[in-house]
C-alpha atoms as a PDB file:
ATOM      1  CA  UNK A   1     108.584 100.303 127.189  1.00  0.00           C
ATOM      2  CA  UNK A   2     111.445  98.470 125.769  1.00  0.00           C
ATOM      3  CA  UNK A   3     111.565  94.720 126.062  1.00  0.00           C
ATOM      4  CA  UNK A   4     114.532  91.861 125.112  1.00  0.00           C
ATOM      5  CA  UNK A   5     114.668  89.798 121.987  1.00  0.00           C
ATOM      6  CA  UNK A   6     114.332  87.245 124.658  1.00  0.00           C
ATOM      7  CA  UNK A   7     110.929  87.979 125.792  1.00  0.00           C
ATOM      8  CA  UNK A   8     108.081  87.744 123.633  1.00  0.00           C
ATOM      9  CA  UNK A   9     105.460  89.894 123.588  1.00  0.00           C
ATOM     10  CA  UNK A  10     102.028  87.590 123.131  1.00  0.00           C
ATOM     11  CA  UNK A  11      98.519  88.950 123.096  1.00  0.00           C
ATOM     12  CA  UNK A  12      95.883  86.299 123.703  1.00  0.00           C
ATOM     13  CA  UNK A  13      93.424  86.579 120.567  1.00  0.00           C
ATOM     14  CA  UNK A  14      89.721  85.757 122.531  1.00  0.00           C
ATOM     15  CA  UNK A  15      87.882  86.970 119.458  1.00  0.00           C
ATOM     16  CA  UNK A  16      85.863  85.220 116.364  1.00  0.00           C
ATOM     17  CA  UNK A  17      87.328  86.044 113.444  1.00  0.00           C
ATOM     18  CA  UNK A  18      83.955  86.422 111.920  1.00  0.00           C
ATOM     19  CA  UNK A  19      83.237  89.436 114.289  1.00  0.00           C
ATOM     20  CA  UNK A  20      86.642  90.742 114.119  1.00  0.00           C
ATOM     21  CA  UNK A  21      87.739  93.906 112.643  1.00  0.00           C
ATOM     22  CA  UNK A  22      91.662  93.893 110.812  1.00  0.00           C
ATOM     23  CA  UNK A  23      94.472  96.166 109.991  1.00  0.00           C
ATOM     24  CA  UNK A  24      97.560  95.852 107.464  1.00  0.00           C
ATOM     25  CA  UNK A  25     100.517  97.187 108.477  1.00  0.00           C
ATOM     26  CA  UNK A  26     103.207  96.924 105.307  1.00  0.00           C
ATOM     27  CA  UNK A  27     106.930  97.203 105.416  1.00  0.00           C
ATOM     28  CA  UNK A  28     106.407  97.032 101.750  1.00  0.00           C
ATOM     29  CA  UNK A  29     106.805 101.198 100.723  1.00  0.00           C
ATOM     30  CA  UNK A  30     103.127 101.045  99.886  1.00  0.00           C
ATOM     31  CA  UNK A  31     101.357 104.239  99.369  1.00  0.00           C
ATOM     32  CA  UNK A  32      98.595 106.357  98.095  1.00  0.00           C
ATOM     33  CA  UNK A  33      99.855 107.703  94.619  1.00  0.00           C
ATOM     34  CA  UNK A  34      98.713 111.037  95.416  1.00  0.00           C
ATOM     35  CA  UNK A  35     100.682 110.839  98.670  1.00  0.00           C
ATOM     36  CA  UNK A  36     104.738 111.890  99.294  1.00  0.00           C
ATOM     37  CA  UNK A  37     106.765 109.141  97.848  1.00  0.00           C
ATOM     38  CA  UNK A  38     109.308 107.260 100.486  1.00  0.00           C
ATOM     39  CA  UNK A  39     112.462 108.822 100.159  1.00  0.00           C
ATOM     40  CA  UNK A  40     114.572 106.012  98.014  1.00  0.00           C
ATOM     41  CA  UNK A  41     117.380 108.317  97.413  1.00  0.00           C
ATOM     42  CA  UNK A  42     118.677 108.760 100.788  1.00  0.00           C
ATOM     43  CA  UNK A  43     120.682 105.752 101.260  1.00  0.00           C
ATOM     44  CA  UNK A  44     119.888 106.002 104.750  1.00  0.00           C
ATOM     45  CA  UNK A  45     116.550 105.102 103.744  1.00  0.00           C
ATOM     46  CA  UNK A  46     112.950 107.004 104.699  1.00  0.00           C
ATOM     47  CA  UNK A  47     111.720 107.402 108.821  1.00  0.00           C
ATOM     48  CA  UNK A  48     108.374 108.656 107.871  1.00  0.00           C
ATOM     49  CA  UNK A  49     105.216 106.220 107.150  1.00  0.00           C
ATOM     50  CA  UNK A  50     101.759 106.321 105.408  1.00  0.00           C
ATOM     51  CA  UNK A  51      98.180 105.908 106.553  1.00  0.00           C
ATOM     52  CA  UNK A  52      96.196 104.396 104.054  1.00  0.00           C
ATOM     53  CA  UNK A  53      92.492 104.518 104.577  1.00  0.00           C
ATOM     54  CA  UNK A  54      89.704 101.454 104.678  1.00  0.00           C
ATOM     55  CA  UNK A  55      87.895 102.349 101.644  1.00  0.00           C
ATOM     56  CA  UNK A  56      90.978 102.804  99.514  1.00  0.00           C
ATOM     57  CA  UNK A  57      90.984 101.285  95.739  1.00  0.00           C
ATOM     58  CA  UNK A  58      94.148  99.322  95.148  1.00  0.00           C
ATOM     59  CA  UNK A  59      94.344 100.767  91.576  1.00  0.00           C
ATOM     60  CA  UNK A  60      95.425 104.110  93.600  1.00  0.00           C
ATOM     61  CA  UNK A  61      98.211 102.262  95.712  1.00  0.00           C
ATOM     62  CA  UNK A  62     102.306 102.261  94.687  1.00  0.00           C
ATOM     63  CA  UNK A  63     105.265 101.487  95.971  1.00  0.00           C
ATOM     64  CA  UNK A  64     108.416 103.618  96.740  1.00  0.00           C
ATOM     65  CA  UNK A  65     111.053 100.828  97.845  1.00  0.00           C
ATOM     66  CA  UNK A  66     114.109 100.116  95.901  1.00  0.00           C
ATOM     67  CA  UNK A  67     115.575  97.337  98.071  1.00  0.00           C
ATOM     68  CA  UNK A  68     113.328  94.657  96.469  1.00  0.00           C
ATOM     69  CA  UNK A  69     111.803  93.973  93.263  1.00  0.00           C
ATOM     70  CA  UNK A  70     108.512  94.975  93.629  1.00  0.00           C
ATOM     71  CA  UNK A  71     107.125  94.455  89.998  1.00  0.00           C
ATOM     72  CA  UNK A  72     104.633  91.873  91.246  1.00  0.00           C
ATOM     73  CA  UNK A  73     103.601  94.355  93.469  1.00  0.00           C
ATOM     74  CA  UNK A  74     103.374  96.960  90.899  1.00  0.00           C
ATOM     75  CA  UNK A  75     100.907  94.784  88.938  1.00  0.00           C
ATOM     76  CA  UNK A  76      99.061  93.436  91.889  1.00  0.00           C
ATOM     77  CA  UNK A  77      99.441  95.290  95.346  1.00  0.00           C
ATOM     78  CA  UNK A  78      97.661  92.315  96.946  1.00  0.00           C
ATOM     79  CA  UNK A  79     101.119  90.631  96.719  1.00  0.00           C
ATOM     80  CA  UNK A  80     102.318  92.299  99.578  1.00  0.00           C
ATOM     81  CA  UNK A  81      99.325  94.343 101.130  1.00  0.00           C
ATOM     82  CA  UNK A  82      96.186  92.285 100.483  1.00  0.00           C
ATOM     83  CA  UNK A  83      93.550  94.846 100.572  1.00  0.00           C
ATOM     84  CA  UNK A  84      91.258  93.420  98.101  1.00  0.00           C
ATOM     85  CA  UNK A  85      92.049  90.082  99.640  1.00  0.00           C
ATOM     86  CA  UNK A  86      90.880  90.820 102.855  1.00  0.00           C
ATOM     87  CA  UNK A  87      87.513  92.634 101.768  1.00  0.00           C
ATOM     88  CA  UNK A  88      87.205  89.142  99.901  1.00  0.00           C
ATOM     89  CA  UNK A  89      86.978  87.353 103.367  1.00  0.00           C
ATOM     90  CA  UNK A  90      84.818  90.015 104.426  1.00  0.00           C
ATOM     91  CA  UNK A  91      82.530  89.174 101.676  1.00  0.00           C
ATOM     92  CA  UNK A  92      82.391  85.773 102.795  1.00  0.00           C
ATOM     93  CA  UNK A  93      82.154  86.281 106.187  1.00  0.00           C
ATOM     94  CA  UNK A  94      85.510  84.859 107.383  1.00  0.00           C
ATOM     95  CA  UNK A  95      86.581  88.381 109.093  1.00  0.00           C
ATOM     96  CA  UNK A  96      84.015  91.366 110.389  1.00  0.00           C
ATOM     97  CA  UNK A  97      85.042  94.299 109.264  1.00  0.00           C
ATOM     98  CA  UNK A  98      88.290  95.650 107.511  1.00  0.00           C
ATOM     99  CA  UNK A  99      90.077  98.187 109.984  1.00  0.00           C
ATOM    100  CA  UNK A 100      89.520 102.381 109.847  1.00  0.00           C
ATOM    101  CA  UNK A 101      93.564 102.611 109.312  1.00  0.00           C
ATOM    102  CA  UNK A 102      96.463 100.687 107.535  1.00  0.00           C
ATOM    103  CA  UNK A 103     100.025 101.535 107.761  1.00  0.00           C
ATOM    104  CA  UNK A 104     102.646 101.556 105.108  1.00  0.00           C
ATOM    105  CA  UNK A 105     106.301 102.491 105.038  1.00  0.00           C
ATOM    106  CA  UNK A 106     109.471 101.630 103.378  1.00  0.00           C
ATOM    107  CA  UNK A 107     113.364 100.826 104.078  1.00  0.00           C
ATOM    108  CA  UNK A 108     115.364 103.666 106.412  1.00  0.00           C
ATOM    109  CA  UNK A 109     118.662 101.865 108.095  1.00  0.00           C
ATOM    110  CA  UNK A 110     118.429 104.154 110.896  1.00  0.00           C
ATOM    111  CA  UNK A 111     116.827 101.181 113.005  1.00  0.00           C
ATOM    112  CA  UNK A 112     117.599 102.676 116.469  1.00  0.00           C
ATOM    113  CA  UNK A 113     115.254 105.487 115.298  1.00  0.00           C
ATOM    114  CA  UNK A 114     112.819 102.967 113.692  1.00  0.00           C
ATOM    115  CA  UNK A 115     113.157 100.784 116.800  1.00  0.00           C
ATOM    116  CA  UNK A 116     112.251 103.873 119.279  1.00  0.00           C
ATOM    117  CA  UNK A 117     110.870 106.101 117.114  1.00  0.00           C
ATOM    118  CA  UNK A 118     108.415 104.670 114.130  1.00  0.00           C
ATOM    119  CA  UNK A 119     107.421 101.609 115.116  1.00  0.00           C
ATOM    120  CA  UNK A 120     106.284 103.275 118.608  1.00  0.00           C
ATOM    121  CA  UNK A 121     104.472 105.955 116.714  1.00  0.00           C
ATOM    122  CA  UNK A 122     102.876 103.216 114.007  1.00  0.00           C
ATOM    123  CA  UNK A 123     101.636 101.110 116.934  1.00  0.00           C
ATOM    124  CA  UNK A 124     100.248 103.962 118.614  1.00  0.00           C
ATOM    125  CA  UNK A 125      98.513 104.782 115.427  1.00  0.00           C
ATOM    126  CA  UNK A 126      97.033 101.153 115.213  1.00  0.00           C
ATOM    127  CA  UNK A 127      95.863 101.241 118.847  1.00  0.00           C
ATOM    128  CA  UNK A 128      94.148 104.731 119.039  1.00  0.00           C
ATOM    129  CA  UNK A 129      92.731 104.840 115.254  1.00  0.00           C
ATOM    130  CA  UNK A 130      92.645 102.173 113.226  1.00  0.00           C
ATOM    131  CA  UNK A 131      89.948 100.162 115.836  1.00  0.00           C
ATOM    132  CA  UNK A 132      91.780  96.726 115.124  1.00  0.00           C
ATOM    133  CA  UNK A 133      90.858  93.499 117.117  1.00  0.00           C
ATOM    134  CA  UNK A 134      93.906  92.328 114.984  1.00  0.00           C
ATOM    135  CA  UNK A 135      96.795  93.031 112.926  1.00  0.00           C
ATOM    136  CA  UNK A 136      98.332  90.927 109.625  1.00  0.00           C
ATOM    137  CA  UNK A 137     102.042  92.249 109.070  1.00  0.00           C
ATOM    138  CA  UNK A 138     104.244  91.951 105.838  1.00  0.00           C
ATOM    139  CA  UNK A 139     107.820  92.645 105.457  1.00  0.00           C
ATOM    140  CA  UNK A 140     109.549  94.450 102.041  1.00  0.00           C
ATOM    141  CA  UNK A 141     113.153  94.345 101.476  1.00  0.00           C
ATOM    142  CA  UNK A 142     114.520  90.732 102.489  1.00  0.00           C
ATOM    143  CA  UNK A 143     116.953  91.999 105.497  1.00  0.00           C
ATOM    144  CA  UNK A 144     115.904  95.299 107.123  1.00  0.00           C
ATOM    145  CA  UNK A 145     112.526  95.411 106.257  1.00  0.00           C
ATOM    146  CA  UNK A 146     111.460  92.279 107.746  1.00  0.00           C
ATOM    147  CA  UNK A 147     113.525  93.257 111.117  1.00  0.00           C
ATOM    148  CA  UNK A 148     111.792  95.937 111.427  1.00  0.00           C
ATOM    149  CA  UNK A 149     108.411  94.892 110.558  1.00  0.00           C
ATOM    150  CA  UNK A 150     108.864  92.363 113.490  1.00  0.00           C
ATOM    151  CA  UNK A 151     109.956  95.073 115.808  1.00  0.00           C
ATOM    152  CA  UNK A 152     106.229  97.124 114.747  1.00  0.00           C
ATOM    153  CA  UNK A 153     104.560  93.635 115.221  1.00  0.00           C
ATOM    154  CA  UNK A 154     106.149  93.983 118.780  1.00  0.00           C
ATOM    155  CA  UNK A 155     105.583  97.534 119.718  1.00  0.00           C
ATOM    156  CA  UNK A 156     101.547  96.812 118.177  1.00  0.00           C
ATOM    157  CA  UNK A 157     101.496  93.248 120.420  1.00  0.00           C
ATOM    158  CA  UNK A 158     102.477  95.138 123.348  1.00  0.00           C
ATOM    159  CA  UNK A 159      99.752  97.230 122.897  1.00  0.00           C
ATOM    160  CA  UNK A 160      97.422  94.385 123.686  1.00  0.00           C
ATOM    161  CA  UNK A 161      96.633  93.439 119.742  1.00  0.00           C
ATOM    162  CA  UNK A 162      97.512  90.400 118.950  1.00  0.00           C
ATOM    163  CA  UNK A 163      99.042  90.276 115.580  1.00  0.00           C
ATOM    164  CA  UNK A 164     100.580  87.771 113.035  1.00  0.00           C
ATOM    165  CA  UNK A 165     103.189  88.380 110.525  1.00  0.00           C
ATOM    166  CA  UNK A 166     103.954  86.863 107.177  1.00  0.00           C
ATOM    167  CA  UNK A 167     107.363  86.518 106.297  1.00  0.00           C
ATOM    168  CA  UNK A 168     109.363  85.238 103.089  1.00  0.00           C
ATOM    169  CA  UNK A 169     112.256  86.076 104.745  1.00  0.00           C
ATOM    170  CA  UNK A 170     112.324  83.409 108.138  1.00  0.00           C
ATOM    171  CA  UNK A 171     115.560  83.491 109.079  1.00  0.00           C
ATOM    172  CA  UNK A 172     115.785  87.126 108.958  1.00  0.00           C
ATOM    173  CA  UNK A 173     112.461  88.092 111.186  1.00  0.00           C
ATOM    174  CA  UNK A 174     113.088  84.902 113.216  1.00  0.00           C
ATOM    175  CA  UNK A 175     116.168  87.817 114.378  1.00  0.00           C
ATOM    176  CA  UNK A 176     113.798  90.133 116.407  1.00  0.00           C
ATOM    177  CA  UNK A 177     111.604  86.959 117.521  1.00  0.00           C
ATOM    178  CA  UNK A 178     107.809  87.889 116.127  1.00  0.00           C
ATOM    179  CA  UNK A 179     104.495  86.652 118.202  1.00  0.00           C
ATOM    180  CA  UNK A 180     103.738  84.838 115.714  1.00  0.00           C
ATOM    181  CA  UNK A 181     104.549  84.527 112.283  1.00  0.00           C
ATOM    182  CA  UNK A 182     103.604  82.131 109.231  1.00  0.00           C
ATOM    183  CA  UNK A 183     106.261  81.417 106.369  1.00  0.00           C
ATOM    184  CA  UNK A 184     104.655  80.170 102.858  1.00  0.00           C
ATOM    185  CA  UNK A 185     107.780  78.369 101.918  1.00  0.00           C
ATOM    186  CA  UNK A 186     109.000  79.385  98.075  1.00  0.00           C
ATOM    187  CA  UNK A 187     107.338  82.550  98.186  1.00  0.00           C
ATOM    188  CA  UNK A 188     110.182  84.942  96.862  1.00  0.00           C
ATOM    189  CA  UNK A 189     110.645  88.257  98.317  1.00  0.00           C
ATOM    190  CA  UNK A 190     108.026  90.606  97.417  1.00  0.00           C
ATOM    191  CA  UNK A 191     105.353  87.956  97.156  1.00  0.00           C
ATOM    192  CA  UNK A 192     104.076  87.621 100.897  1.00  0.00           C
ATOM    193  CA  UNK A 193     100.815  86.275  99.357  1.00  0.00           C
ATOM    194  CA  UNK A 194     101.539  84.674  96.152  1.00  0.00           C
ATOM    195  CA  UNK A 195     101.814  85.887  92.792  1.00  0.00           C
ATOM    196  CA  UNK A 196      99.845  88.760  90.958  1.00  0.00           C
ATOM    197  CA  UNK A 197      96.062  87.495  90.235  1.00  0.00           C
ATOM    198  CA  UNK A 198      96.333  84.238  92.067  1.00  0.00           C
ATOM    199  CA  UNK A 199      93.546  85.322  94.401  1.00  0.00           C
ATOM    200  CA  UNK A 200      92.547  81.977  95.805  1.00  0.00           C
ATOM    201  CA  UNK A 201      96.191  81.455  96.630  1.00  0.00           C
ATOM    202  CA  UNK A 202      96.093  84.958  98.540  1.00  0.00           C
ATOM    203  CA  UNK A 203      93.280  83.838 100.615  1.00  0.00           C
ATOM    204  CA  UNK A 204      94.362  80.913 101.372  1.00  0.00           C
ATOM    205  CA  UNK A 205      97.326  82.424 102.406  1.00  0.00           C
ATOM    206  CA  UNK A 206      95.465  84.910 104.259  1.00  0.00           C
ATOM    207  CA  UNK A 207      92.836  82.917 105.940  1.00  0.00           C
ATOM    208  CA  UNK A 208      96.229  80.645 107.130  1.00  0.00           C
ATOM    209  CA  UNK A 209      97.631  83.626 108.756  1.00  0.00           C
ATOM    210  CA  UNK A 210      94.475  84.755 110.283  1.00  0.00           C
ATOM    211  CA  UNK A 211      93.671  81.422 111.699  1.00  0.00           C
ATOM    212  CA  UNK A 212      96.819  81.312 113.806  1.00  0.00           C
ATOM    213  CA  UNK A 213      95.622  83.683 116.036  1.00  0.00           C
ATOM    214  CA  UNK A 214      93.137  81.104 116.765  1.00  0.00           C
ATOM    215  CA  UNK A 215      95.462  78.034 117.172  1.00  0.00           C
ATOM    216  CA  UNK A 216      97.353  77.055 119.984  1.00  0.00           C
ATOM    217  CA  UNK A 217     101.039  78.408 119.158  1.00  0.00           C
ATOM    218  CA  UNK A 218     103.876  79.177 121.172  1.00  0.00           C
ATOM    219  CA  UNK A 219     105.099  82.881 121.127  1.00  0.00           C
ATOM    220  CA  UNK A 220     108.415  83.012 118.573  1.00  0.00           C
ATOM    221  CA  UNK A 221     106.715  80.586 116.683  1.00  0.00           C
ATOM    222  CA  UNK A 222     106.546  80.196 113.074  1.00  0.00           C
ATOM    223  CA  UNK A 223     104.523  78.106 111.159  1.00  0.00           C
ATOM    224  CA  UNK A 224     105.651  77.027 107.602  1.00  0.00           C
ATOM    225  CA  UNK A 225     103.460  76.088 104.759  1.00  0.00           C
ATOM    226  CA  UNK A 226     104.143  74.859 101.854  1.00  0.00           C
ATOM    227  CA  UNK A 227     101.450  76.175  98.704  1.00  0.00           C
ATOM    228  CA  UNK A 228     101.366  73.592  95.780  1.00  0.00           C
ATOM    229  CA  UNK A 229     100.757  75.759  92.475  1.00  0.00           C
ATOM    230  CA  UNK A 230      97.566  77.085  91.975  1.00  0.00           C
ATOM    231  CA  UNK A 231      94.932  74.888  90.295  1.00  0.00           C
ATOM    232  CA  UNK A 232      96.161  71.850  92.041  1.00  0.00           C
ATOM    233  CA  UNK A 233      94.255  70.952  95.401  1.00  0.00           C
ATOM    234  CA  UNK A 234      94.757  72.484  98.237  1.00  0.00           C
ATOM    235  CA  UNK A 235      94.556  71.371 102.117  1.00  0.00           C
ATOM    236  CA  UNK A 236      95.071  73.574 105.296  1.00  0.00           C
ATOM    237  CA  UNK A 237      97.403  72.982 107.373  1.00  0.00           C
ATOM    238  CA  UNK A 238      96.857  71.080 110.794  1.00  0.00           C
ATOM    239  CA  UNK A 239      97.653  73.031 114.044  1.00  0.00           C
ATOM    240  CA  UNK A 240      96.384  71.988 117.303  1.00  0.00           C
ATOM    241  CA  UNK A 241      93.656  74.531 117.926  1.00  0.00           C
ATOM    242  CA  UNK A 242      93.041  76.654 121.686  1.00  0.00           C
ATOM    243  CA  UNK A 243      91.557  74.469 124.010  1.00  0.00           C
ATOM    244  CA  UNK A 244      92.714  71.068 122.758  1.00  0.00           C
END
């Protein structure tokens, strides 16, 4: 089914987050190392996309993406698909259970093919496999990967998951109009969650994310936060929650 930029595809999230199971997907080029590499030399960019398994270890996760600088990635991969991060809130008891299948793929600027093709196939993927309640999105390169990640967030929505993206590129997914979406205003490209190591930052800025599918926001919204540096205190932000 094809739907307008207008129209906003919005899955109600009736869950608790404590009994909830999530999925990554990554527009990152994040990949098992001892899977194909994304095809960075066709300037046309790479179609195909990755399934990464639950019980992965980061240390065995790379990127193939040359349309951002992913060395923060490359030393932490929690900077753009927060793995670790989420099987920290697991630990605590903040999410369920981390999802049976996570997505990854890279930059191809053959979008009518992404559009109709991938991001079909990657949501289909999510919806029979992966056995999400939920989906947390990131984007890659700072134009065309955070299009199309919004377009997957659609396609995955529309499947009756609700989802939430986080973007360091606003004005770019605000394009395609995401459910929902959470900015962490600064954060450069390549750096959905923070820098490499700062793992209370990452789950802050994951736990934020999650917690908007709990909070009464508009579909097309986004929600920006601003992070002080790590160390210094940190508050969440106020959004009028479901119900209120």
């Amino acid at each position: 089914m094809t739907i307008s930029r207008k129209c906003v595809p919005f899955t109600p999230f009736e869950r608790d987050l404590s009994k909830s199971t999530i999925a990554i997907v990554t527009a990152g080029g994040v990949h098992l190392k001892n899977q194909d590499a994304f095809n960075i030399a066709d300037e046309l960019g790479d179609l195909t996309y990755r399934e990464i398994p639950p019980d992965v270890d980061s240390s065995d996760l790379m990127v193939s993406h040359h349309h951002y600088d992913h060395a923060d990635a490359d030393e932490d991969i929690n900077v753009v698909f927060p793995i670790d991060v989420l099987r920290d809130l697991q630990a605590e008891g903040f999410i369920g259970e981390i999802a049976k299948k996570h997505i990854g793929y890279g930059y191809s600027q053959q979008l009518k093919a992404m559009y109709e093709g991938t991001a079909r196939e990657i949501a289909n993927q999510i919806d029979r496999a992966s056995r999400a309640d939920a989906v947390v999105l990131t984007g890659g390169c700072p134009s065309v990967c955070h299009r199309t990640i919004s377009v997957v967030q659609r396609e995955i929505e529309m499947k009756g998951i609700p989802t939430v993206l986080i973007t360091v590129s606003p004005e770019v997914s605000a394009q395609m109009r995401p459910p929902r979406a959470l900015y962490p205003k600064g954060f450069k490209i390549g750096n959905s969650l923070g820098r490499p190591g700062m793992r209370d930052l990452q789950k802050n800025v994951l736990r934020d994310a999650l917690n908007l599918l709990t909070q009464d926001t508009r579909p097309g919204e986004f929600v920006t936060i601003e992070y002080p540096e790590y160390g210094e205190q940190y508050e969440p932000p106020r959004v009028k929650k479901l119900g209120q």
